[in-house]
PDB file of N, CA and C in Angstrom:
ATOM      1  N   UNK A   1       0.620  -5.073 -11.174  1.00  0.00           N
ATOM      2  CA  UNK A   1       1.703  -4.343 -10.564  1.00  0.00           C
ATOM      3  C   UNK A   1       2.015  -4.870  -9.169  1.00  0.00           C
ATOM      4  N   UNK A   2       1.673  -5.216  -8.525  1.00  0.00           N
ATOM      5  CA  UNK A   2       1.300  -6.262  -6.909  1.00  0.00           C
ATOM      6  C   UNK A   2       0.859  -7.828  -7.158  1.00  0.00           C
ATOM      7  N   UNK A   3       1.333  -8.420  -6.227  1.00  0.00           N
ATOM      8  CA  UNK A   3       0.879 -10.119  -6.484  1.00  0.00           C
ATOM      9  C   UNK A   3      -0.124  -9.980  -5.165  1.00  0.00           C
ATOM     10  N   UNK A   4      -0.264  -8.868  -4.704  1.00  0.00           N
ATOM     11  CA  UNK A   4      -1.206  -8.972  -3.064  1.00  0.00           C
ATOM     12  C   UNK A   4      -2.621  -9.082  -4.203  1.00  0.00           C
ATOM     13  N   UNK A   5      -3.142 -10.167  -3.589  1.00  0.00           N
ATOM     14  CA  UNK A   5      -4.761 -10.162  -4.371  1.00  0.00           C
ATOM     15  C   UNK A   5      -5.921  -9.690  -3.914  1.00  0.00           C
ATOM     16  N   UNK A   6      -5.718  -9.070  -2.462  1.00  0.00           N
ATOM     17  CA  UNK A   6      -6.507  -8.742  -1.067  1.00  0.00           C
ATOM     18  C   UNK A   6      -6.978  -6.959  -1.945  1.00  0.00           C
ATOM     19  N   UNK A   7      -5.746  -6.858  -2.963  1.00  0.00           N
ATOM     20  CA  UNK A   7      -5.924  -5.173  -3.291  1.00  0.00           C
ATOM     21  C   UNK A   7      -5.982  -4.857  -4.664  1.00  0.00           C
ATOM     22  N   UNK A   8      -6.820  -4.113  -5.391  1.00  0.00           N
ATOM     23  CA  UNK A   8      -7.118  -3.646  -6.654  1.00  0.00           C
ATOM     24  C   UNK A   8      -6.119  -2.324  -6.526  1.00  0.00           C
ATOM     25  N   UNK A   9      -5.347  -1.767  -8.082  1.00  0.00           N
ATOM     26  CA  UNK A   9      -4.559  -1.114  -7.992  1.00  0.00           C
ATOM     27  C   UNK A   9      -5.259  -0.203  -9.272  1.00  0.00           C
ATOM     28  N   UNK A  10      -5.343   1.073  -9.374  1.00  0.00           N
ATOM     29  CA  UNK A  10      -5.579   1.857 -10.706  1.00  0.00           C
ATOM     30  C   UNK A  10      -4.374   3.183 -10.013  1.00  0.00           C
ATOM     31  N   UNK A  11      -4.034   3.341 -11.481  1.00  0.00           N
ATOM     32  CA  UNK A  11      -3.610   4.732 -11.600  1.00  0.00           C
ATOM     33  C   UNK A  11      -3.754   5.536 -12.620  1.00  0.00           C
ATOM     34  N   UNK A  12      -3.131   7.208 -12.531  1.00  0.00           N
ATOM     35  CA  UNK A  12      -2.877   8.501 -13.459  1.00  0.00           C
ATOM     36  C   UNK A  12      -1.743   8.864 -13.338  1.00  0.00           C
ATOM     37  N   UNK A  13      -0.903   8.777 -14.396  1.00  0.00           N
ATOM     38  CA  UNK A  13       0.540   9.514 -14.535  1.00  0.00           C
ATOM     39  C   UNK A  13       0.629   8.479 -13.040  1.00  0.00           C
ATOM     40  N   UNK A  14       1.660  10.114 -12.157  1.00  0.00           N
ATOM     41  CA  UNK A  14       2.727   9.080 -11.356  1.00  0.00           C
ATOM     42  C   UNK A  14       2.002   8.754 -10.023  1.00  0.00           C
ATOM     43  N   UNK A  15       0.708   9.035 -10.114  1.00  0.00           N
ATOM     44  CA  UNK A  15      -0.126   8.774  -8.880  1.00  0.00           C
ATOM     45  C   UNK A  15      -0.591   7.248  -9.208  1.00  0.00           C
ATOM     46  N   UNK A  16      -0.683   6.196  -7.533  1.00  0.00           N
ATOM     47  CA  UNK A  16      -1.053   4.965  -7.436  1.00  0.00           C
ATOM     48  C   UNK A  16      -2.534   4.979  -6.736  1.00  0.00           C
ATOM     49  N   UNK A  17      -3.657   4.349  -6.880  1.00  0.00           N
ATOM     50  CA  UNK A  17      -4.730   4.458  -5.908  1.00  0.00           C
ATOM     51  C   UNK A  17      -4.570   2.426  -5.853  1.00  0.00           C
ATOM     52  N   UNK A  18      -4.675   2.550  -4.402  1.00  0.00           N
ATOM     53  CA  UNK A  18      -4.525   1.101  -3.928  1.00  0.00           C
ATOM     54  C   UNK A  18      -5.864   1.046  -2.964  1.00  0.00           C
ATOM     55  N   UNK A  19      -6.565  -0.037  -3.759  1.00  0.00           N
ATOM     56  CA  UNK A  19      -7.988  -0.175  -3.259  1.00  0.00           C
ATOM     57  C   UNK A  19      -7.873  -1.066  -2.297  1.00  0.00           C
ATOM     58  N   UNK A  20      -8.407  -1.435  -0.998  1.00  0.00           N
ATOM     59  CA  UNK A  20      -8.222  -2.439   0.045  1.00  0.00           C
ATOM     60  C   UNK A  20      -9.856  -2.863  -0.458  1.00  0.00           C
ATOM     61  N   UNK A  21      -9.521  -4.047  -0.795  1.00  0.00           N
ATOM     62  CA  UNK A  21     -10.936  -4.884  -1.152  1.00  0.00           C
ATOM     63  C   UNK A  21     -11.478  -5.359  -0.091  1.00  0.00           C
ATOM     64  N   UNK A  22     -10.745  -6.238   0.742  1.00  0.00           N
ATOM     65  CA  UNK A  22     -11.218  -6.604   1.679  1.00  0.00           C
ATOM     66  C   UNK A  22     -10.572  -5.588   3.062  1.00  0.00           C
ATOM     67  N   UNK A  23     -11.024  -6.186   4.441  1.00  0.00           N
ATOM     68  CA  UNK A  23      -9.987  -5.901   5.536  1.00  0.00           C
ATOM     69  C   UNK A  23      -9.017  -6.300   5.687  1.00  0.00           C
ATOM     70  N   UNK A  24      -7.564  -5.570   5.817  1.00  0.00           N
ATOM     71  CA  UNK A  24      -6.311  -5.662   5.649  1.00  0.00           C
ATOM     72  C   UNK A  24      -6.585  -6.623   7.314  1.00  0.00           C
ATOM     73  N   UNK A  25      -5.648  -7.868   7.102  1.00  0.00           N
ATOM     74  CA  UNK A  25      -5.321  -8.667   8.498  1.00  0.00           C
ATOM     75  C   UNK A  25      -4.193  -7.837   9.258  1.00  0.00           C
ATOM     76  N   UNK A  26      -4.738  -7.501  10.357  1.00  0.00           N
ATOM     77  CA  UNK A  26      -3.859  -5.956  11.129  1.00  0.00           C
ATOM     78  C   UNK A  26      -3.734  -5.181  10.757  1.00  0.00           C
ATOM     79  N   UNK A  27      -3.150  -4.047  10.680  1.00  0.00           N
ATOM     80  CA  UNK A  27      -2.960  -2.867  10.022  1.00  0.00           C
ATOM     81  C   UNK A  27      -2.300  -2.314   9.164  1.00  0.00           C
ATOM     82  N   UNK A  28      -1.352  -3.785   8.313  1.00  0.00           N
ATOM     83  CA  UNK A  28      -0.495  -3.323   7.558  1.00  0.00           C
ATOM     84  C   UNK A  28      -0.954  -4.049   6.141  1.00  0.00           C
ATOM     85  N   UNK A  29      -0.212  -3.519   4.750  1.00  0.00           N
ATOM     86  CA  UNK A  29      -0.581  -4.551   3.671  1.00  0.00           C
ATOM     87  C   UNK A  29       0.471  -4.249   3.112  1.00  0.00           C
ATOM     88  N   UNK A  30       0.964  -5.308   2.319  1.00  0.00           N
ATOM     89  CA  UNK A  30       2.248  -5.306   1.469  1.00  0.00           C
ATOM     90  C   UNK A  30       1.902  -5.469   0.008  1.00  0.00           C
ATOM     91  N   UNK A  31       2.727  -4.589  -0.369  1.00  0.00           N
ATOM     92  CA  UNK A  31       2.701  -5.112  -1.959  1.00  0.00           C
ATOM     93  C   UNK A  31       3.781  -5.127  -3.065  1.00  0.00           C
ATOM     94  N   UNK A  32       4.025  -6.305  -2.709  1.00  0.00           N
ATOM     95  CA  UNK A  32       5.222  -6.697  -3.618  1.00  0.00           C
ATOM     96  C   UNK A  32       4.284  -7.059  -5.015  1.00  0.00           C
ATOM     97  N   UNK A  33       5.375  -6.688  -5.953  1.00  0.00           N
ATOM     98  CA  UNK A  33       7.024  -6.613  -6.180  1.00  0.00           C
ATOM     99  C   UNK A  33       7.237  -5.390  -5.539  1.00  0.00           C
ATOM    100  N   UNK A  34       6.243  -3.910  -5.093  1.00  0.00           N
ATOM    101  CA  UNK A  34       7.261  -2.789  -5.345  1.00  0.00           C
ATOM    102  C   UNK A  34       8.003  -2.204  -4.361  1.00  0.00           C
ATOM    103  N   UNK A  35       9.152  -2.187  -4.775  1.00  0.00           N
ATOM    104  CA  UNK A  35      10.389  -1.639  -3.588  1.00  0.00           C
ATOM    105  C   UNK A  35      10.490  -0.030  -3.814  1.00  0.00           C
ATOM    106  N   UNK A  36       9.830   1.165  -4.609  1.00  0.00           N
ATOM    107  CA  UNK A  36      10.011   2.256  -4.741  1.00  0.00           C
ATOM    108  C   UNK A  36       9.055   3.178  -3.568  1.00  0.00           C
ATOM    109  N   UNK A  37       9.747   3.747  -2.882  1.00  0.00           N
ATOM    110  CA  UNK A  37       8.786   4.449  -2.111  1.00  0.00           C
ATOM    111  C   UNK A  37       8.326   5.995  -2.527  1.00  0.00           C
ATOM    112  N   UNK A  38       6.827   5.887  -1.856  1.00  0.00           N
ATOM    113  CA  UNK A  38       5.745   7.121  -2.200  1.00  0.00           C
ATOM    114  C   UNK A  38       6.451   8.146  -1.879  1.00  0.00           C
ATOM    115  N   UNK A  39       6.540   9.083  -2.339  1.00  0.00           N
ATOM    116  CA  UNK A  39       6.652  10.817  -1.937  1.00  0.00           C
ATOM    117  C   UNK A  39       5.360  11.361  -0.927  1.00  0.00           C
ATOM    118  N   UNK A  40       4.132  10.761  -1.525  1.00  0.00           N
ATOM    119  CA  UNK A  40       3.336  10.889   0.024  1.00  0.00           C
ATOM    120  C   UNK A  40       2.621   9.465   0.066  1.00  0.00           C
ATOM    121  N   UNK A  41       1.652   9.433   0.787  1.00  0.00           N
ATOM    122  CA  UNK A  41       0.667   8.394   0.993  1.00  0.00           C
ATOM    123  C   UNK A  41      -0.391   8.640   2.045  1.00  0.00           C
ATOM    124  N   UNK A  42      -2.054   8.865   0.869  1.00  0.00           N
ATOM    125  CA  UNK A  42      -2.690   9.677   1.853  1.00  0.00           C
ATOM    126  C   UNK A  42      -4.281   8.811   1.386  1.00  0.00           C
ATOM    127  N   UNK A  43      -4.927   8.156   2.603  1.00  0.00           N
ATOM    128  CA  UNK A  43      -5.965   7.562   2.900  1.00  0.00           C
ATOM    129  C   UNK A  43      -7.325   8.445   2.534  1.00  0.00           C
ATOM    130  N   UNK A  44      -7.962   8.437   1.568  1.00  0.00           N
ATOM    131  CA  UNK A  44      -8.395   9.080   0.881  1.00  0.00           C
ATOM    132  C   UNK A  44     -10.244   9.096   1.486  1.00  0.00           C
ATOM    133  N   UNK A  45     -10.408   8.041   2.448  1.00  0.00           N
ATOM    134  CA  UNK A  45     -11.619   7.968   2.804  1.00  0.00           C
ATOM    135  C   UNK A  45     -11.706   9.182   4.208  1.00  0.00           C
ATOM    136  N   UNK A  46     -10.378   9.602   4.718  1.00  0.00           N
ATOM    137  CA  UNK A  46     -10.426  10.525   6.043  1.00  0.00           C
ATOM    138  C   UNK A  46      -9.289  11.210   5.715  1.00  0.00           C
ATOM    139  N   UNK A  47      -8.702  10.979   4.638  1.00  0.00           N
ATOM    140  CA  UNK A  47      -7.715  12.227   4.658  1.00  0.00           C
ATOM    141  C   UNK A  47      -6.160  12.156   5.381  1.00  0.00           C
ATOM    142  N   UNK A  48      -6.313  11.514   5.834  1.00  0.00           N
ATOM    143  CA  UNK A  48      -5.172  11.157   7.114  1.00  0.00           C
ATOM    144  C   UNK A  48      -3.637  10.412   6.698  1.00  0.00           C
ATOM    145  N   UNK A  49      -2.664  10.802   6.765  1.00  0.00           N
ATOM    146  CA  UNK A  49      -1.263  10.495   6.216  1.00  0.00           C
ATOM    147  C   UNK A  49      -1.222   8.866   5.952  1.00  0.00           C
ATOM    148  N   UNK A  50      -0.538   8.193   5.793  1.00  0.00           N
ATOM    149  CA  UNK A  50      -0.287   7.045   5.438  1.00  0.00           C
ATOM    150  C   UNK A  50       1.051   6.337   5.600  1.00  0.00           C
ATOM    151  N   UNK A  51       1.758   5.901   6.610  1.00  0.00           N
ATOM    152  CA  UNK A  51       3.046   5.103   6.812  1.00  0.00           C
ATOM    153  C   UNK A  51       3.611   4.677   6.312  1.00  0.00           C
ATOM    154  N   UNK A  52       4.251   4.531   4.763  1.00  0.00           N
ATOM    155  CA  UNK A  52       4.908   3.453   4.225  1.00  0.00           C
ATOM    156  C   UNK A  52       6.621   3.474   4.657  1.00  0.00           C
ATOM    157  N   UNK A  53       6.633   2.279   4.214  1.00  0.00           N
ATOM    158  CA  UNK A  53       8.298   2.019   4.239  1.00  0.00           C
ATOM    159  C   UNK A  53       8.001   0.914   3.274  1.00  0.00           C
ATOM    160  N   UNK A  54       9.895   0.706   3.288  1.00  0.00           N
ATOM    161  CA  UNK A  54      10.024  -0.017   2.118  1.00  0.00           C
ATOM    162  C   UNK A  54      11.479  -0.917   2.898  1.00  0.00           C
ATOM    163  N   UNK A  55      11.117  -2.189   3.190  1.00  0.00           N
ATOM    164  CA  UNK A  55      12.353  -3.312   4.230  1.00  0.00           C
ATOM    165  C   UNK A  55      11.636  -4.668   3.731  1.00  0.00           C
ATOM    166  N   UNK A  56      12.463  -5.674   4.534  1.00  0.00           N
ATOM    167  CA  UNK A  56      12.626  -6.970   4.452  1.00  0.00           C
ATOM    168  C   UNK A  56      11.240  -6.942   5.648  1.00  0.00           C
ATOM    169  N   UNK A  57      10.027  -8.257   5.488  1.00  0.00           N
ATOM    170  CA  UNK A  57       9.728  -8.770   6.835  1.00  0.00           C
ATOM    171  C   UNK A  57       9.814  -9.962   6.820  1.00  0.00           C
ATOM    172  N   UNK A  58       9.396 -10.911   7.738  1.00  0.00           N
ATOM    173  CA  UNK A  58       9.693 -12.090   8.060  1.00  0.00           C
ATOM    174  C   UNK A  58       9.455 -12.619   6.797  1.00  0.00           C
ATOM    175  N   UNK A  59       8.346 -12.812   6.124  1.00  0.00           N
ATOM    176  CA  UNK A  59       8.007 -13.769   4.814  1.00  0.00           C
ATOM    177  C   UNK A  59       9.163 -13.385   3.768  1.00  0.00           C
ATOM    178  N   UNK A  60       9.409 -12.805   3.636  1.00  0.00           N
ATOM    179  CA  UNK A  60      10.787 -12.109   2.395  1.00  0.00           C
ATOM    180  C   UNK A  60      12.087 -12.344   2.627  1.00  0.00           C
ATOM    181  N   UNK A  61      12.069 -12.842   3.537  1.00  0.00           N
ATOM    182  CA  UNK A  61      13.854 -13.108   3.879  1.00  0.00           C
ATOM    183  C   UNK A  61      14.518 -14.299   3.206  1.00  0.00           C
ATOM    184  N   UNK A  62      13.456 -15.064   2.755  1.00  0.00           N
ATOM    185  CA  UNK A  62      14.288 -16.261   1.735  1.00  0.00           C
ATOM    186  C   UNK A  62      14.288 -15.446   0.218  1.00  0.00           C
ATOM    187  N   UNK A  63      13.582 -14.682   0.029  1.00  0.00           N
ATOM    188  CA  UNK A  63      14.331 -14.146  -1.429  1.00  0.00           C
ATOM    189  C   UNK A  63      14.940 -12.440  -1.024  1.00  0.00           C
ATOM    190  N   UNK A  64      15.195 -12.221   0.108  1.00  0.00           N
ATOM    191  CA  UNK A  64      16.155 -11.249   0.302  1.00  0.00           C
ATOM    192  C   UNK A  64      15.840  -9.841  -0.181  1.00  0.00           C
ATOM    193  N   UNK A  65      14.017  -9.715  -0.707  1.00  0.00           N
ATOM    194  CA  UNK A  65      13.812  -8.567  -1.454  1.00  0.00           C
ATOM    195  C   UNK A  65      13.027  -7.468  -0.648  1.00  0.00           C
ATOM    196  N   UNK A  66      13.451  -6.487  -0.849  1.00  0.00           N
ATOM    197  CA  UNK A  66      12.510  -5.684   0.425  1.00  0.00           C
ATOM    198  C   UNK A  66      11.306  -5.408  -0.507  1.00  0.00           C
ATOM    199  N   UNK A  67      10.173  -4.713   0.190  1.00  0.00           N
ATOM    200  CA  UNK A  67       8.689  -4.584  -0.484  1.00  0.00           C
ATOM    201  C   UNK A  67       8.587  -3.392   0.120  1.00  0.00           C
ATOM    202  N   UNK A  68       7.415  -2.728  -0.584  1.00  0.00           N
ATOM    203  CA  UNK A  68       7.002  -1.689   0.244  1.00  0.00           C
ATOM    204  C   UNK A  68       5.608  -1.774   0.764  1.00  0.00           C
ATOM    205  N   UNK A  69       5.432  -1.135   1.776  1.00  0.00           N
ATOM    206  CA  UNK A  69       4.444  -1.971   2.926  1.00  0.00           C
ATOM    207  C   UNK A  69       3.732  -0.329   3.237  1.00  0.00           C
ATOM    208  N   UNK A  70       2.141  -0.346   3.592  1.00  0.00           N
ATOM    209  CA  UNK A  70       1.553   0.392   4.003  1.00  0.00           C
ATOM    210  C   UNK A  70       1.448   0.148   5.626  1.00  0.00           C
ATOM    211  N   UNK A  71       1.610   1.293   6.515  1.00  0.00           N
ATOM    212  CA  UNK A  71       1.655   0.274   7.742  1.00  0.00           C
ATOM    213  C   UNK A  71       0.322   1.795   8.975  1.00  0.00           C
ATOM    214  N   UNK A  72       0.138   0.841   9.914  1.00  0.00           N
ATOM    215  CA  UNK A  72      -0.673   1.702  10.971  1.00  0.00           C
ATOM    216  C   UNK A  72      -1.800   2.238  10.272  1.00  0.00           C
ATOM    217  N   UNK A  73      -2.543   1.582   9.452  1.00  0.00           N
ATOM    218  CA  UNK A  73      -4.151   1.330   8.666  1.00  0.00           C
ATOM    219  C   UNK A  73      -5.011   1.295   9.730  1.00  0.00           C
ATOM    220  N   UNK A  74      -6.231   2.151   9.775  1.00  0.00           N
ATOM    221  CA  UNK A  74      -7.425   1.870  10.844  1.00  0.00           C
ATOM    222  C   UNK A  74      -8.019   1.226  10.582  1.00  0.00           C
ATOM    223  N   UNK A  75      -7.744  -0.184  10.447  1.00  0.00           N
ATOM    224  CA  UNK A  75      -7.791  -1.161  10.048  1.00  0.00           C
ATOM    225  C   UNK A  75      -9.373  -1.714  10.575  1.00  0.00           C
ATOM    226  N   UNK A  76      -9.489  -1.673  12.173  1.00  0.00           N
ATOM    227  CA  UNK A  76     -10.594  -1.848  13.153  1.00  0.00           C
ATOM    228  C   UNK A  76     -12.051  -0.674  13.190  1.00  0.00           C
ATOM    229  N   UNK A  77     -11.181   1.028  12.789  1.00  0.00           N
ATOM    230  CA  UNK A  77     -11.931   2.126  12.381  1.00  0.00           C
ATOM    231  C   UNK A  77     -12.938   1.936  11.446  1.00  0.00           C
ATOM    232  N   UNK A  78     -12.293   1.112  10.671  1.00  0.00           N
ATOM    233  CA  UNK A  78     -12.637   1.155   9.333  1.00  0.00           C
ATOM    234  C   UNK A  78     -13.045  -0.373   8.740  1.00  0.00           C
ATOM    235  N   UNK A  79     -13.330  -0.995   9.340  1.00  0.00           N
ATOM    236  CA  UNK A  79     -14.170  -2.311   9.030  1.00  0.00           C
ATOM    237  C   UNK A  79     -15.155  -2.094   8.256  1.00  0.00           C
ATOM    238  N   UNK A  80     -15.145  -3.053   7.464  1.00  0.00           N
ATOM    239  CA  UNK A  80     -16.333  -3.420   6.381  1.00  0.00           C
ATOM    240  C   UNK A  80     -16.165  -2.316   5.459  1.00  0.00           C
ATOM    241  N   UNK A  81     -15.408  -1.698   5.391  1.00  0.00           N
ATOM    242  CA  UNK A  81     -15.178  -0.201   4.142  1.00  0.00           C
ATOM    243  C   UNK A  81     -13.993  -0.459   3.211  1.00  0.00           C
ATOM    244  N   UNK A  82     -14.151   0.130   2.153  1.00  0.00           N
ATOM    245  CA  UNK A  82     -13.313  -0.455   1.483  1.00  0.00           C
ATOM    246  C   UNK A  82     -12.171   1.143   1.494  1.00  0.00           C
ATOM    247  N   UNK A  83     -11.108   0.646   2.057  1.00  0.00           N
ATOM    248  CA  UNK A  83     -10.040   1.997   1.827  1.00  0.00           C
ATOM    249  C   UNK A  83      -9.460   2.086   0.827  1.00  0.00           C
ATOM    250  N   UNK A  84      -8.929   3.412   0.421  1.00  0.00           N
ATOM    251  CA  UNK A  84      -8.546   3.514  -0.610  1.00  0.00           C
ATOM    252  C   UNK A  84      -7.075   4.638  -0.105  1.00  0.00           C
ATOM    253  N   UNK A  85      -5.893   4.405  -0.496  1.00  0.00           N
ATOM    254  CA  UNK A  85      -4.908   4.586  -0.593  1.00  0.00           C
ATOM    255  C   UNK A  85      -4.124   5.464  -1.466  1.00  0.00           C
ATOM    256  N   UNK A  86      -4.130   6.739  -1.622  1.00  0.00           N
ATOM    257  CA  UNK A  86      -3.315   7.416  -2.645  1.00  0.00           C
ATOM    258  C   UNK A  86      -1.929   7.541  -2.768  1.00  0.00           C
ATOM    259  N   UNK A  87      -1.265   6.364  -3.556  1.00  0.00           N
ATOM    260  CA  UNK A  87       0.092   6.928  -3.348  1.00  0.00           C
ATOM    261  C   UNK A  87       0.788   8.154  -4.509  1.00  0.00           C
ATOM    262  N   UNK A  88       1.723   8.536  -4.511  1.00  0.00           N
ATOM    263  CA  UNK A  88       2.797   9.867  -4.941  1.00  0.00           C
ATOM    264  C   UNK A  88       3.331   9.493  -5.336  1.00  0.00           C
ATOM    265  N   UNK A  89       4.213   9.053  -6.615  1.00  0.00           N
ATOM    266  CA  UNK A  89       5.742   9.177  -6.602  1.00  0.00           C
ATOM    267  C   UNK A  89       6.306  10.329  -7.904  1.00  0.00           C
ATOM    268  N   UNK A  90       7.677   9.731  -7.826  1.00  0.00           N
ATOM    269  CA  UNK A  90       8.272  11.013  -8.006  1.00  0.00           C
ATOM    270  C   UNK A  90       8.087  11.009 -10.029  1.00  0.00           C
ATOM    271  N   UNK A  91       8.402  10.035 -10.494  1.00  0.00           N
ATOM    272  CA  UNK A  91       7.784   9.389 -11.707  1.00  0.00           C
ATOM    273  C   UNK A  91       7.117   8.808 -12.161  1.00  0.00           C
ATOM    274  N   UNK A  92       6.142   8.781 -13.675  1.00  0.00           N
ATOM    275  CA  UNK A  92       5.112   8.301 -13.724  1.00  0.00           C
ATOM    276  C   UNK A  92       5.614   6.799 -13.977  1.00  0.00           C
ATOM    277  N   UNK A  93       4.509   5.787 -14.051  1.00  0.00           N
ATOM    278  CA  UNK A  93       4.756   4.279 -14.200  1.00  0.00           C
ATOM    279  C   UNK A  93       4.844   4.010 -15.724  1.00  0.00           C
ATOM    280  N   UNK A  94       5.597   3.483 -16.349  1.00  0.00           N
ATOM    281  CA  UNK A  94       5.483   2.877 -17.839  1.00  0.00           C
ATOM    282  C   UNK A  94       5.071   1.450 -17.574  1.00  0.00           C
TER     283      UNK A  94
END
């Protein structure tokens, strides 16, 4: 479902769990292909909300596709742990 290889993805119905295998480089991680954004997004090791959006960044501008991006990860908090990511949406995945 993601070409990011940094992240293991499982889900249930319309819930996403996005595993950070390794440490995300800064605080953000992308994962294209998907351009649909979460209804929530909630960091499941502290509980704590989760930033996404869904835009163009610098690497994407030659194929013009926006991604949706997890962003402001305690990235440094949370070294050597593996986070885990709950996303929401509004429908389940086929």
């Amino acid at each position: 479902m993601t070409t990011n290889r940094n992240v293991m993805l499982t889900r249930h119905d319309q819930t996403l769990y996005v595993h950070l295998n390794t440490d995300p480089q800064g605080n953000g991680v992308k994962l294209p292909p998907m351009v649909n954004m979460p209804k929530s997004a909630v960091l499941l090791n502290d509980g704590r909300k989760v930033e996404t959006v869904v835009n163009l960044t610098p690497s994407n501008y030659g194929t013009q596709w926006p991604v949706l991006r997890l962003r402001n990860l305690p990235a440094n908090e949370m070294a050597n742990t593996v986070m885990v990511v709950k996303l929401e949406f509004e429908k389940s995945f086929t």
